[in-house]
Protein backbone atom coordinates (compact mmCIF):
# COMPACT_ATOMS: atom_id res chain seq x y z
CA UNK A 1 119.12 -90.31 -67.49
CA UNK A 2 117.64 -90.69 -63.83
CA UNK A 3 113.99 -91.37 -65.22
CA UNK A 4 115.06 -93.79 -67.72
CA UNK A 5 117.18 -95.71 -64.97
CA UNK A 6 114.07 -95.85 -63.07
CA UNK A 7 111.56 -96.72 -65.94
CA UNK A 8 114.13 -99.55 -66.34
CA UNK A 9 113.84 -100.47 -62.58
CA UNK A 10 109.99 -99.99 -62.33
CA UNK A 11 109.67 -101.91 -65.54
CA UNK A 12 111.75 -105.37 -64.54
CA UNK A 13 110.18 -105.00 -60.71
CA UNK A 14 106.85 -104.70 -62.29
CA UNK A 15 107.25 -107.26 -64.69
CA UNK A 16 109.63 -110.17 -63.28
CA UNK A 17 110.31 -109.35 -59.29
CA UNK A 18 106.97 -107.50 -57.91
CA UNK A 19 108.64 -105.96 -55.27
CA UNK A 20 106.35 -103.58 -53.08
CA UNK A 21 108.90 -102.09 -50.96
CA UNK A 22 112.11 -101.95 -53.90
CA UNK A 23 109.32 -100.13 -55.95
CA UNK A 24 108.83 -97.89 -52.95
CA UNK A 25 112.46 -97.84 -52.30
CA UNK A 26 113.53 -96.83 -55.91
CA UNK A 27 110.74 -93.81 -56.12
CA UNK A 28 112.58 -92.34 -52.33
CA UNK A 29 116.14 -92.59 -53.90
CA UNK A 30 114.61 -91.25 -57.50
CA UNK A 31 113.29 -88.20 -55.52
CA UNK A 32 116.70 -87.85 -53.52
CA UNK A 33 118.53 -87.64 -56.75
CA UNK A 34 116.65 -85.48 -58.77
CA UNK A 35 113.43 -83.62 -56.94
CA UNK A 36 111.55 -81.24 -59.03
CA UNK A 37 110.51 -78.95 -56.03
CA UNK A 38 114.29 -78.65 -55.20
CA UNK A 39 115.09 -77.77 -58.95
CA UNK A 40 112.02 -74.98 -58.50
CA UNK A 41 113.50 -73.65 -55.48
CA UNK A 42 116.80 -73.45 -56.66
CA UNK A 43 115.29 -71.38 -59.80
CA UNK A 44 113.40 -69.02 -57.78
CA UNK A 45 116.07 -68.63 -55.34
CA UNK A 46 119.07 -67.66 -58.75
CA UNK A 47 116.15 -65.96 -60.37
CA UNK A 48 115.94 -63.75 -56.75
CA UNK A 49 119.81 -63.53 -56.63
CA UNK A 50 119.91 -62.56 -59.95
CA UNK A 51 117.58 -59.66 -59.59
CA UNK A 52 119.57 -58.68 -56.48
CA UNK A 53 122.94 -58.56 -58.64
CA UNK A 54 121.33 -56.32 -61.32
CA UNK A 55 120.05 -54.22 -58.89
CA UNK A 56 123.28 -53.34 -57.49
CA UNK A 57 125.05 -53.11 -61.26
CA UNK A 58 122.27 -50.37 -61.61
CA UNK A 59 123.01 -48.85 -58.78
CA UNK A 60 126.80 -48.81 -59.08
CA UNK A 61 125.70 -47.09 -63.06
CA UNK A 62 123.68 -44.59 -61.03
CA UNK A 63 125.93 -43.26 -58.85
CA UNK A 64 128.86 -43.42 -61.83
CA UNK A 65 126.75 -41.04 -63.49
CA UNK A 66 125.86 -38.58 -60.90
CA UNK A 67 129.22 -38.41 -59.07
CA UNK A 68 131.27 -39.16 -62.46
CA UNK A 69 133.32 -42.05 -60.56
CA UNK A 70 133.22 -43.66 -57.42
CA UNK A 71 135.93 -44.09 -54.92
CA UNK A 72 137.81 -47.62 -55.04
CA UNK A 73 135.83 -50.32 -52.99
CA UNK A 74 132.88 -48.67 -53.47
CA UNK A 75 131.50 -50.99 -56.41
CA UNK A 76 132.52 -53.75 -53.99
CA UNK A 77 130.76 -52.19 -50.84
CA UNK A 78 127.50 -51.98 -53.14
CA UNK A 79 127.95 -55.07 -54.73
CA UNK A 80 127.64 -56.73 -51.15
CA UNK A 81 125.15 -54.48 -49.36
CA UNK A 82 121.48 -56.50 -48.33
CA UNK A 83 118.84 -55.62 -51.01
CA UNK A 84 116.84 -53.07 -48.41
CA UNK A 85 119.95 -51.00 -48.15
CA UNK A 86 120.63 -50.87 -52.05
CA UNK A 87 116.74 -50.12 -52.43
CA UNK A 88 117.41 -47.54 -50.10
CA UNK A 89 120.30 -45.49 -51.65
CA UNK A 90 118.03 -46.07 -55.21
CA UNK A 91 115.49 -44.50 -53.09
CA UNK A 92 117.72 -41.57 -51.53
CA UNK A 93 119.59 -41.63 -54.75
CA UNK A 94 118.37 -37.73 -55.52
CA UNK A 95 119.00 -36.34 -51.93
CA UNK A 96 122.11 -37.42 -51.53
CA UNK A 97 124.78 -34.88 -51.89
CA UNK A 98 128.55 -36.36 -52.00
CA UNK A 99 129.78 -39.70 -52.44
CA UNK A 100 130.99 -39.78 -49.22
CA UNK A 101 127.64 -39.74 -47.66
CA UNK A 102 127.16 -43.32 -49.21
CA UNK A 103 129.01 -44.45 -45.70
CA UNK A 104 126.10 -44.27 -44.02
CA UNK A 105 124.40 -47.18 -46.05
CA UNK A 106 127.52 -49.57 -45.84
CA UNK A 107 126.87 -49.96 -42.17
CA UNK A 108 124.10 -51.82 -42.95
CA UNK A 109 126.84 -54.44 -44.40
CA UNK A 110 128.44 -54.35 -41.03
């Protein structure tokens, strides 16, 4: 809807007002409205987020499975740790013992 708006624009500037700096002028607020490297960013940055999010759910399945349930808040906890401390309980995943010991990586939430 936004390009055909300005098509519209550019088209009657171009063809009945030559207009340098409304030409200019339309392009900048064009841009501001819709801004292809912003909608790339904003992919990369869900596409990251995403990635994050089923890292955790993984995680969370992990642990389910090796300690048969985890206590409540845990899936929370894990849901909201920084990636480098859920890649390190994936890491640790086999040398650690007893749910409990997952308290150690929530301070990294802190």
């Amino acid at each position: 809807m936004l390009l055909a708006i300005q098509n519209l624009i550019e088209y009657l500037n171009r063809n009945f007002i030559k207009d340098e700096i409304l030409e200019n002028e339309l392009s900048r607020m064009t841009k501001t409205l819709y801004d292809p490297e912003v909608e790339k960013k904003g992919i990369e940055k869900g596409i990251a987020e995403g990635i994050e999010k089923g890292k955790a759910e993984l995680l969370i399945k992990l642990l389910i499975k090796k300690f048969k349930s985890l206590p409540d808040g845990y899936e929370n906890k894990i849901m909201n740790l920084p990636i480098n401390a859920i890649d390190r309980i994936g890491m640790d995943i086999f040398d650690i013992d007893s749910v409990e010991e997952l308290e150690e990586y929530f301070k990294f939430s802190e």
